[in-house]
Protein backbone atom coordinates (compact mmCIF):
# COMPACT_ATOMS: atom_id res chain seq x y z
CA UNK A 1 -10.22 2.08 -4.27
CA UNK A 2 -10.82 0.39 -1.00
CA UNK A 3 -11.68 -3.28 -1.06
CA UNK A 4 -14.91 -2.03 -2.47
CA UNK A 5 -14.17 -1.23 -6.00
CA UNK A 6 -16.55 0.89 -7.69
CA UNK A 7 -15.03 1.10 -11.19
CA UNK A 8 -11.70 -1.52 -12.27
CA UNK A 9 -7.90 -0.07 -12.93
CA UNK A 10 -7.32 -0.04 -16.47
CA UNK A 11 -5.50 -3.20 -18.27
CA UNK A 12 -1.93 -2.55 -19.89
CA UNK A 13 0.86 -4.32 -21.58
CA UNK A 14 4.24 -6.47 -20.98
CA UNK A 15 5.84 -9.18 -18.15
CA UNK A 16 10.13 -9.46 -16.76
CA UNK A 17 13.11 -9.05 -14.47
CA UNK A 18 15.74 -8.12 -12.03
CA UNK A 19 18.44 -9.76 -10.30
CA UNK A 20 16.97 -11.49 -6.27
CA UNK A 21 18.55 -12.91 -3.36
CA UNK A 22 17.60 -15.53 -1.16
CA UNK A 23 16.22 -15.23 2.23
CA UNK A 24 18.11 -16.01 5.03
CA UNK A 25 18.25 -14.48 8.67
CA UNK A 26 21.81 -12.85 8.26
CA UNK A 27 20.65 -10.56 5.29
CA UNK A 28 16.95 -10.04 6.74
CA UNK A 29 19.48 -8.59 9.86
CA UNK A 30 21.12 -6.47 6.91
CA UNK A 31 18.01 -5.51 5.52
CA UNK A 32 16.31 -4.63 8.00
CA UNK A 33 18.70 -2.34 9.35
CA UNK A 34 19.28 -1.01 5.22
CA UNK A 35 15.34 -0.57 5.30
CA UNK A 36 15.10 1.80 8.37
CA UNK A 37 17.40 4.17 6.65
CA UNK A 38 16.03 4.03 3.27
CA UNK A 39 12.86 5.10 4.98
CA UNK A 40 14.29 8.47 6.23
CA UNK A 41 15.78 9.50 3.14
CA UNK A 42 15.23 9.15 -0.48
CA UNK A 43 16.81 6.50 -2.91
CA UNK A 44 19.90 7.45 -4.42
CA UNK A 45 18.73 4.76 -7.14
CA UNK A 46 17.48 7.70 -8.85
CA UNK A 47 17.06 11.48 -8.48
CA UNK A 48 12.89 12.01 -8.35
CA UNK A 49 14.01 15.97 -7.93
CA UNK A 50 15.47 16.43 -10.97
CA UNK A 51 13.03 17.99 -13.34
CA UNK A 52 11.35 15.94 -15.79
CA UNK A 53 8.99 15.98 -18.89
CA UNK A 54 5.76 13.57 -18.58
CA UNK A 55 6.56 10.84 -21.21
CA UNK A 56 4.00 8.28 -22.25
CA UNK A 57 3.83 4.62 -20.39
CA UNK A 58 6.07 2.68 -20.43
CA UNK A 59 5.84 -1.24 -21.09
CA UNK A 60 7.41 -2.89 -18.28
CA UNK A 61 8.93 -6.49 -18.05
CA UNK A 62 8.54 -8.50 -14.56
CA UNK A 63 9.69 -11.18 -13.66
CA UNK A 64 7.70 -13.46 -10.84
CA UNK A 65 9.33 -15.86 -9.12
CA UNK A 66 6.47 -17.85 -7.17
CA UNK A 67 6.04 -18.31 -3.19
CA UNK A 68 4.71 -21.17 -2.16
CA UNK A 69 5.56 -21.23 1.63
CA UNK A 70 5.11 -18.23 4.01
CA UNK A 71 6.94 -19.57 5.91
CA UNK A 72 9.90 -21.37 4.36
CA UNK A 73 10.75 -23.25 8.35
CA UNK A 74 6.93 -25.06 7.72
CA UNK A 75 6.09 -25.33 3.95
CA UNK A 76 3.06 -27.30 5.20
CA UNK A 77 1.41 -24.63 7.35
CA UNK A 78 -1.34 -22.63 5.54
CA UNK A 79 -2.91 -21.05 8.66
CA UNK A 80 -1.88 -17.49 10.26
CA UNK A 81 -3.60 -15.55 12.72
CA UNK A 82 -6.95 -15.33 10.91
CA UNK A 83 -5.44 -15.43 7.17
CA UNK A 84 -5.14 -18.42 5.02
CA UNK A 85 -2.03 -18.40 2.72
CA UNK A 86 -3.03 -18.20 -1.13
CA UNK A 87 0.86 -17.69 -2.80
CA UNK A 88 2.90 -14.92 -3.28
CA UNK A 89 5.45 -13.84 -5.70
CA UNK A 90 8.50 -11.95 -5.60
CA UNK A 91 9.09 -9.71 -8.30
CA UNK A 92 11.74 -8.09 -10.03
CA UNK A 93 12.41 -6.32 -13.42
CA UNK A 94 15.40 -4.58 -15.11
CA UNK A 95 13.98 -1.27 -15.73
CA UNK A 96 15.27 1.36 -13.28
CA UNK A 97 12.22 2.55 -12.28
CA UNK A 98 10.57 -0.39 -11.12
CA UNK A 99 10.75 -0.75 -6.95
CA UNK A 100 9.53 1.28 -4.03
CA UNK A 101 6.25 0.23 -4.54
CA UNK A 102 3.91 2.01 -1.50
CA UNK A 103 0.77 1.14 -2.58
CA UNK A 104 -1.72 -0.58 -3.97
CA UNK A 105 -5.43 -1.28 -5.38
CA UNK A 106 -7.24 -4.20 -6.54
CA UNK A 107 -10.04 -4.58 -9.30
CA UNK A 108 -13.05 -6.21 -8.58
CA UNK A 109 -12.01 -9.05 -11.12
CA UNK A 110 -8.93 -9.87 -8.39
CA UNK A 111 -6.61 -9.53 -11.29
CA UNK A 112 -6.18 -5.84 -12.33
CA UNK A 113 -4.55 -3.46 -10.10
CA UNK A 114 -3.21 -0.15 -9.85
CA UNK A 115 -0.23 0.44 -7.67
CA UNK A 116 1.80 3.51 -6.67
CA UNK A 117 6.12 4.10 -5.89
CA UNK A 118 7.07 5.95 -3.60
CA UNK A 119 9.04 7.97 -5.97
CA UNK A 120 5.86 8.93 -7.84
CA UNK A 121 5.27 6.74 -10.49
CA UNK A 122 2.43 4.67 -11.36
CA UNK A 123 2.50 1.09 -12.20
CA UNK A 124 -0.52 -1.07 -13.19
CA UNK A 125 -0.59 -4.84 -14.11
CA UNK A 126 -2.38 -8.09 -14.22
CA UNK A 127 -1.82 -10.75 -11.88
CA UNK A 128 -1.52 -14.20 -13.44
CA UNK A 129 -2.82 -17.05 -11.75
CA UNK A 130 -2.58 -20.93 -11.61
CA UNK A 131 -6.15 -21.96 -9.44
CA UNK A 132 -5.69 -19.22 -6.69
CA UNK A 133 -1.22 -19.00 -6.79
CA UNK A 134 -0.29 -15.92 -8.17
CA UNK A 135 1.70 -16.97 -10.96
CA UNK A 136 3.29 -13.84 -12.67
CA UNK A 137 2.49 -10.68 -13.65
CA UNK A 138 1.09 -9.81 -17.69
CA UNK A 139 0.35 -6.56 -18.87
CA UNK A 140 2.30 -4.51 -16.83
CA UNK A 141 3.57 -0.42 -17.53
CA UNK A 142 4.37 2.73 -15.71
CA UNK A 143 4.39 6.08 -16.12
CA UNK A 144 5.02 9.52 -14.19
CA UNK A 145 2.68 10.88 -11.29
CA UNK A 146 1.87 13.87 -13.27
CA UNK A 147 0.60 17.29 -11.73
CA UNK A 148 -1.66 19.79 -12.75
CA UNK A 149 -0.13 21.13 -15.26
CA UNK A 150 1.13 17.73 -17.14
CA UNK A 151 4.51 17.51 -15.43
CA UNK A 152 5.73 15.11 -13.65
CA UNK A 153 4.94 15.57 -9.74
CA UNK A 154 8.09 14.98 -8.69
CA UNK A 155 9.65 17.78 -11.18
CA UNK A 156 8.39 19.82 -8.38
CA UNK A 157 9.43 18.08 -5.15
CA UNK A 158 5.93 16.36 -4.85
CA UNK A 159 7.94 12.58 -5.16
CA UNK A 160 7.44 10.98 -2.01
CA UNK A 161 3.67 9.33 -3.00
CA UNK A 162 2.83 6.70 -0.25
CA UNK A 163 -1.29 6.18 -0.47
CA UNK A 164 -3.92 5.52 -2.61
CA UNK A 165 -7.78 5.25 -2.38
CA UNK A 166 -10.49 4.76 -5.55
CA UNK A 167 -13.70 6.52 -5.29
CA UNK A 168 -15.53 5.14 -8.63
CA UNK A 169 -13.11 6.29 -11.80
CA UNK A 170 -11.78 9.05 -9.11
CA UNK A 171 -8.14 8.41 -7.62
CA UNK A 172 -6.24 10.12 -4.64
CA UNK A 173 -3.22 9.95 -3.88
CA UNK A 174 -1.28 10.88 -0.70
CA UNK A 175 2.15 12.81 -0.93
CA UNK A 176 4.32 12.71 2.14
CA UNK A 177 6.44 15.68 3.16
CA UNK A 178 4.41 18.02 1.40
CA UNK A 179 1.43 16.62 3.09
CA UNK A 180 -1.02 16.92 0.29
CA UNK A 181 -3.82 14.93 -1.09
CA UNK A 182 -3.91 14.91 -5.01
CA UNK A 183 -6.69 14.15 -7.05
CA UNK A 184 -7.46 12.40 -10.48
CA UNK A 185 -10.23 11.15 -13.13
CA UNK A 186 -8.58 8.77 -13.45
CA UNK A 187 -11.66 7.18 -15.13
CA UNK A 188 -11.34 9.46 -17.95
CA UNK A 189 -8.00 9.69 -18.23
CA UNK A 190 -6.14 6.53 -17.14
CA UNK A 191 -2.13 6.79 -16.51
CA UNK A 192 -2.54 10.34 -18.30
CA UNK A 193 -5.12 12.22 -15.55
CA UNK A 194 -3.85 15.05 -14.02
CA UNK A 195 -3.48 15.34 -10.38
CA UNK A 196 -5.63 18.57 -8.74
CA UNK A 197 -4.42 18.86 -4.72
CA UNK A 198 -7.49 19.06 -2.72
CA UNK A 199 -8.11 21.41 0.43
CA UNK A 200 -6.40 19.25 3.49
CA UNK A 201 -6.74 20.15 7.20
CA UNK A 202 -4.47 22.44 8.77
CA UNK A 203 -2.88 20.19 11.29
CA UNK A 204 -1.44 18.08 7.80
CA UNK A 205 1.56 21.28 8.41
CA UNK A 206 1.95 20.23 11.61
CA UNK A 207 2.90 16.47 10.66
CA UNK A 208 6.60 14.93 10.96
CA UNK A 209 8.30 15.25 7.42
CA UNK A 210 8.68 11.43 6.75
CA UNK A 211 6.28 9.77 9.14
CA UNK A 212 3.12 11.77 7.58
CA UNK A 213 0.04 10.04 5.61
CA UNK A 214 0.95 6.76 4.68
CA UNK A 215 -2.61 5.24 3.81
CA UNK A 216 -5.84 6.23 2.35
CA UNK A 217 -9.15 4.95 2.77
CA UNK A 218 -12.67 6.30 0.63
CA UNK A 219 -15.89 5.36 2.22
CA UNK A 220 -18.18 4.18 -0.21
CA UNK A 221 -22.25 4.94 0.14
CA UNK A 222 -23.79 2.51 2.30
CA UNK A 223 -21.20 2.40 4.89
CA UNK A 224 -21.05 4.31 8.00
CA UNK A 225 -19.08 8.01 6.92
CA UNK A 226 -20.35 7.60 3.39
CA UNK A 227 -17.99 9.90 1.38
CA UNK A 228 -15.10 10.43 3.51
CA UNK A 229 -11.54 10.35 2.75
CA UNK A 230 -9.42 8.68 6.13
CA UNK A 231 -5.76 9.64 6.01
CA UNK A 232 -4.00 7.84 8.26
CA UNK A 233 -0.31 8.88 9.51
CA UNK A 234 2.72 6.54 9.83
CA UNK A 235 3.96 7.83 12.86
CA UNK A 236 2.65 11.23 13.38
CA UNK A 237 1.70 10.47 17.39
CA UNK A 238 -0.78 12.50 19.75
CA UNK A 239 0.00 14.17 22.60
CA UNK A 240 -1.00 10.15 24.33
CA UNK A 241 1.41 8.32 21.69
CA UNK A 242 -1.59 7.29 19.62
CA UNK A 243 -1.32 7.53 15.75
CA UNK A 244 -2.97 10.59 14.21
CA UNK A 245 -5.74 10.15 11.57
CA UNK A 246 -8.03 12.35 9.77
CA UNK A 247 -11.44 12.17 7.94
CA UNK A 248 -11.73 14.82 5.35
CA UNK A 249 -15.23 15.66 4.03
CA UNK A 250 -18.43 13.18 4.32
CA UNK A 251 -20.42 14.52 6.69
CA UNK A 252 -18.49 14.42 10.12
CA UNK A 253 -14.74 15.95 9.29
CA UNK A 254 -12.38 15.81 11.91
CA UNK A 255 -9.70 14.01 13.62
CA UNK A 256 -9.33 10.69 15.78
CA UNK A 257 -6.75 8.35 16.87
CA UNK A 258 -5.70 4.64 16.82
CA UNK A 259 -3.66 3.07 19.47
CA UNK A 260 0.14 2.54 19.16
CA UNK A 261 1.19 -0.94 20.38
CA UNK A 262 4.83 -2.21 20.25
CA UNK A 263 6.60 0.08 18.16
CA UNK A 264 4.38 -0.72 15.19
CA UNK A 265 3.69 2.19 12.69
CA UNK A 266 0.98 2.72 9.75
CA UNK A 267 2.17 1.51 6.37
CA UNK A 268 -1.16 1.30 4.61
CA UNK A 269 -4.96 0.37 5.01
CA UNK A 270 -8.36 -0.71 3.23
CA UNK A 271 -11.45 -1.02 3.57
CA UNK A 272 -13.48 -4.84 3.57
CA UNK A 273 -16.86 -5.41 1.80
CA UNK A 274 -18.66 -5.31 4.97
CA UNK A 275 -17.43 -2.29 6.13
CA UNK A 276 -14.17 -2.96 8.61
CA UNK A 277 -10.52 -1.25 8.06
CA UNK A 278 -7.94 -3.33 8.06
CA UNK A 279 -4.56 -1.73 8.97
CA UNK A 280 -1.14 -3.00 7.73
CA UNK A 281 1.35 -1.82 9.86
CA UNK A 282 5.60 -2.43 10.07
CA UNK A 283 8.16 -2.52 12.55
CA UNK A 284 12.10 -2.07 12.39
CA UNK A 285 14.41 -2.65 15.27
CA UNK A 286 17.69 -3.47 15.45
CA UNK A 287 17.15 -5.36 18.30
CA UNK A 288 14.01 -7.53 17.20
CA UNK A 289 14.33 -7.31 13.29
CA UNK A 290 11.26 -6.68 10.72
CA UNK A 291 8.02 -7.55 11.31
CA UNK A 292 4.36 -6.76 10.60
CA UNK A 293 1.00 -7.06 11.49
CA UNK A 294 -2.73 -6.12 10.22
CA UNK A 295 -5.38 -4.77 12.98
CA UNK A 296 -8.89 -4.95 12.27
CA UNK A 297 -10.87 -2.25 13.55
CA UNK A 298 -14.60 -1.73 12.83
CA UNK A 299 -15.50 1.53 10.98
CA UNK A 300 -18.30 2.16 13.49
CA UNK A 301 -16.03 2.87 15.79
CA UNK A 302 -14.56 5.92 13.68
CA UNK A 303 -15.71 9.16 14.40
CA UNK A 304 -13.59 12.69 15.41
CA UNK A 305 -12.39 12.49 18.50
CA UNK A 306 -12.27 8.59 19.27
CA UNK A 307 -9.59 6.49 19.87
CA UNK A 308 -9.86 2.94 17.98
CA UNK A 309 -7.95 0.01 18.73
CA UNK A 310 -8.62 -3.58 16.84
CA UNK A 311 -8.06 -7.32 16.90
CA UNK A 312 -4.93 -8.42 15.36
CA UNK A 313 -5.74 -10.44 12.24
CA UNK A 314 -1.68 -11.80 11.70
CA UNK A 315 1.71 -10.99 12.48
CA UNK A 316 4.26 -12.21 11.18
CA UNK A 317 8.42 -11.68 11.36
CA UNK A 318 11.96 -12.39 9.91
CA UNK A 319 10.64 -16.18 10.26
CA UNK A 320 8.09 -15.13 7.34
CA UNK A 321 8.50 -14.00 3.55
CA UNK A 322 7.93 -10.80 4.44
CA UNK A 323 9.73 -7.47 3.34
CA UNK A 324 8.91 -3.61 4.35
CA UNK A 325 4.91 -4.44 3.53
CA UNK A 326 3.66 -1.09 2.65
CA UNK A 327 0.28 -1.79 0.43
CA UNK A 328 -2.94 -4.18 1.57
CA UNK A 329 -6.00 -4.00 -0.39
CA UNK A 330 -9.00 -6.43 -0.58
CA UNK A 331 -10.71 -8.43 -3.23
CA UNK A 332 -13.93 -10.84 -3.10
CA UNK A 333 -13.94 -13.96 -5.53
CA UNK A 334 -16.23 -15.76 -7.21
CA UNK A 335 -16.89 -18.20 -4.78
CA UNK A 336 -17.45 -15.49 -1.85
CA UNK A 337 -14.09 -15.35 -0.48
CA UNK A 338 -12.33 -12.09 0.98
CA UNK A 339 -8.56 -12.04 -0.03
CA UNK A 340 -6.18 -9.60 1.10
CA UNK A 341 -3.10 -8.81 -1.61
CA UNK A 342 0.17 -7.16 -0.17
CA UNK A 343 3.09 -5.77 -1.34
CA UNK A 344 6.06 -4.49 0.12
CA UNK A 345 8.45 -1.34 -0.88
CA UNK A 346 11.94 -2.41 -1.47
CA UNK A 347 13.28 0.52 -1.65
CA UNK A 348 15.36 0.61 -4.56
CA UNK A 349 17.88 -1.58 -2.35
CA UNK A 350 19.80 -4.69 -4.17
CA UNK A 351 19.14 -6.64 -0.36
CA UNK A 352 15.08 -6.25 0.00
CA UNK A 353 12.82 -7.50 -2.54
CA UNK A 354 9.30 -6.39 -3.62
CA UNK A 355 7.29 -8.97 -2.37
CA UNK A 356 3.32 -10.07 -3.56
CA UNK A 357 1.25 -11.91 -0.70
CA UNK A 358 -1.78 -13.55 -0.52
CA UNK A 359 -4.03 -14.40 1.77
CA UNK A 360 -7.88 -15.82 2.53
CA UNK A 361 -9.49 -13.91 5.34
CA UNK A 362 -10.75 -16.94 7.14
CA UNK A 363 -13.55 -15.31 9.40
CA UNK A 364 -16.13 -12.62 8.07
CA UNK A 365 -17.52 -11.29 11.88
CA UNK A 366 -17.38 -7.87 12.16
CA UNK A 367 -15.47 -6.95 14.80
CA UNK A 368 -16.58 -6.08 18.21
C-alpha cells in the first residue's frame, strides 16, 4: 500500500514493553557505528535460519513512550524542511521478536497499519492518538512471513524482508539477498496468506547481497504507470553511481535510475495522493554520524531509462530523534492533510531504538 490505500490492514489485539535509553550524542556516536554493522550482517538476537513451523499470531505488548520534540536542543520548533512535526513515539516491548522493523503501511483511517521486520515477521497495530500525538500503540500482534507452502519464509533462508507495497487486499513484499518479490491475498487471508514469488527481472541476480531492494512502490490506476511495481535498491549503483531501480509490469517495464548525493542510500519509499514518490533515505559515517533525508521526485518523471533526481523535503541528523529510519508511508486526514509516518529498524541492538515519527507535509505542489 502506497499512500493511496485501496483496501485497510486488518485490526488485531494487545499494547507493552522493553527496556530504552536516552539520547545523547556519545551513544548516537555508538550507535551509529553499532548500526552500520548490524546492517551487513544478521542479528544474533535470534537465528531467522533455523527452521521453523508457522504458529498462529501472536498478541504483542508495546510500550510507547511519547515524543514531543524532534528536536530535543529546540522543543519549540515545529517546522523542518517542508514537514511539520505531529509526535512520535518510541517503542519497545519484551517479546523477542519485536525490533528490526523495515517497513511499513498505513490505512486510510491513519490508524491501522501493517508493518514488516527485517527478519520476516509481520507486525500490525493501531496507533493511539491524543488530537494528532501519537499516543501508544493498541491492538498490536505478529506472526511469521510464511511461504508457499505454510512455512515460515525464513525456514528457508528467505529472512531478510525489507519492503512492502499494497495493491487493494494484494501485498508484496521484497526479500533482500535472495532478491525476490513475494506475493499475498492478503485480503483474504490476513497474517495467514501465503507468499507466491513473482517473476523478477534478471538484473535482480546481478544486485549486491545486502544493498538490494529496500522499498516498494504499487502504482495505483489513475496515476501515470498505472499497475507497476517500482523496486528500488539501497545501494545497488550504475555504472554513473546512480541508484538502480526497476518497474516490473504496468505497461512500460524496465529500468531507470535516481541520483546518489552525499553518501545517502535508499531505505524505503511511497507514493502521495497526488501522485509524487517520496524517498526516505539514511546515511552512516563514522566521520559525520546518522542522518536522513526524504527526496521528492515526481512520478512523471519515471520511465526506463531516466535518471530522476528530487527536491529535498527534510533532513535531519544526530541533532534529531532520529534512528536507522527504514519505513515512510503516507496518510490523508479528515481535514485534508498529507502526513508522513516513519519508523526506524533498530536492529535488535540494546543502543538504537525503534522510533515512530510524524509529520504534516506542509506544501501539496507537485514537484517540478
Amino acid at each position: 500500500m502506497s499512500g493511496t490505500a485501496a483496501a485497510d490492514p486488518e485490526p488485531a489485539a494487545g499494547a507493552a514493553k522493553r527496556t530504552t535509553w536516552k539520547l545523547t550524542p556519545a551513544r548516537w556516536l555508538v550507535a551509529a557505528i553499532a548500526g552500520a554493522l548490524a546492517l551487513a550482517a544478521v542479528s544474533a538476537f535470534a537465528d531467522p535460519t533455523k527452521p521453523r513451523v508457522a504458529e498462529p499470531p501472536v498478541t504483542v505488548e508495546i510500550q510507547a513512550r511519547p515524543i514531543f520534540a524532534f528536536e530535543p536542543r529546540d522543543a519549540s520548533r515545529r517546522r523542518f524542511g517542508q514537514l511539520e512535526f505531529r509526535g512520535g513515539l518510541e517503542l519497545a516491548s519484551p517479546y523477542k521478536e519485536f525490533g528490526g522493523i523495515s517497513s511499513i503501511r498505513m490505512a486510510a483511517d491513519g490508524a491501522r497499519f501493517l508493518a514488516l521486520s527485517d527478519q520476516g515477521r509481520w507486525l500490525r497495530g493501531r496507533i493511539v492518538y491524543d488530537g494528532a500525538q501519537p499516543k501508544g500503540i493498541a491492538d498490536a500482534e505478529m506472526a511469521a512471513v510464511l511461504g508457499a507452502d505454510g512455512k515460515p519464509l525464513a525456514a528457508r533462508r528467505w529472512y531478510d524482508t525489507e519492503s512492502l507495497a499494497w495493491d487493494g487486499g494484494t501485498v508484496y513484499v521484497g526479500i533482500e539477498r535472495v532478491h525476490q518479490i513475494v506475493r499475498f491475498d492478503y485480503g483474504r487471508h490476513g497474517l495467514a496468506a501465503r507468499g507466491q514469488p513473482i517473476a523478477v527481472p534478471p538484473a535482480f541476480k546481478l544486485l549486491p547481497s545486502n544493498k538490494s531492494i529496500e522499498g516498494l512502490v504499487f502504482v495505483p490506476k489513475g496515476m501515470p504507470l498505472a499497475g507497476t511495481l517500482i523496486a528500488f535498491a539501497e545501494s545497488a549503483l550504475d555504472a554513473d553511481g546512480n541508484h538502480q531501480a526497476f518497474l516490473i509490469g504496468g505497461s512500460s517495464p524496465g529500468t531507470f535510475a535516481i541520483k546518489r548525493t552525499d553518501d545517502f542510500d535508499i531505505s524505503d519509499a511511497t507514493l502521495l495522493p497526488q501522485g509524487d514518490l517520496l524517498i526516505l533515505e539514511r546515511r552512516y559515517s563514522l566521520l559525520r554520524g546518522v542522518a536522513m533525508r526524504i527526496r521528492r521526485i515526481p512520478l512523471g518523471a519515471v520511465k526506463p531509462g531516466a535518471l530522476v533526481d528530487g527536491r529535498e523535503v527534510i533532513f535531519a541528523d544526530m541533532g534529531s530523534q532520529i534512528d536507522n529510519m527504514e519505513g515512510i508511508d503516507v496518510h490523508r486526514t479528515a481535514r485534508g492533510e498529507t502526513v508522513l509516518t516513519l519508523i526506524s529498524d533498530d536492529n535488535f541492538s540494546s543502543i538504537q531504538r525503534t522510533v515512530l515519527l510524524q509529520f504534516t507535509l506542509m506544501t501539496e505542489t507537485t514537484s517540478r
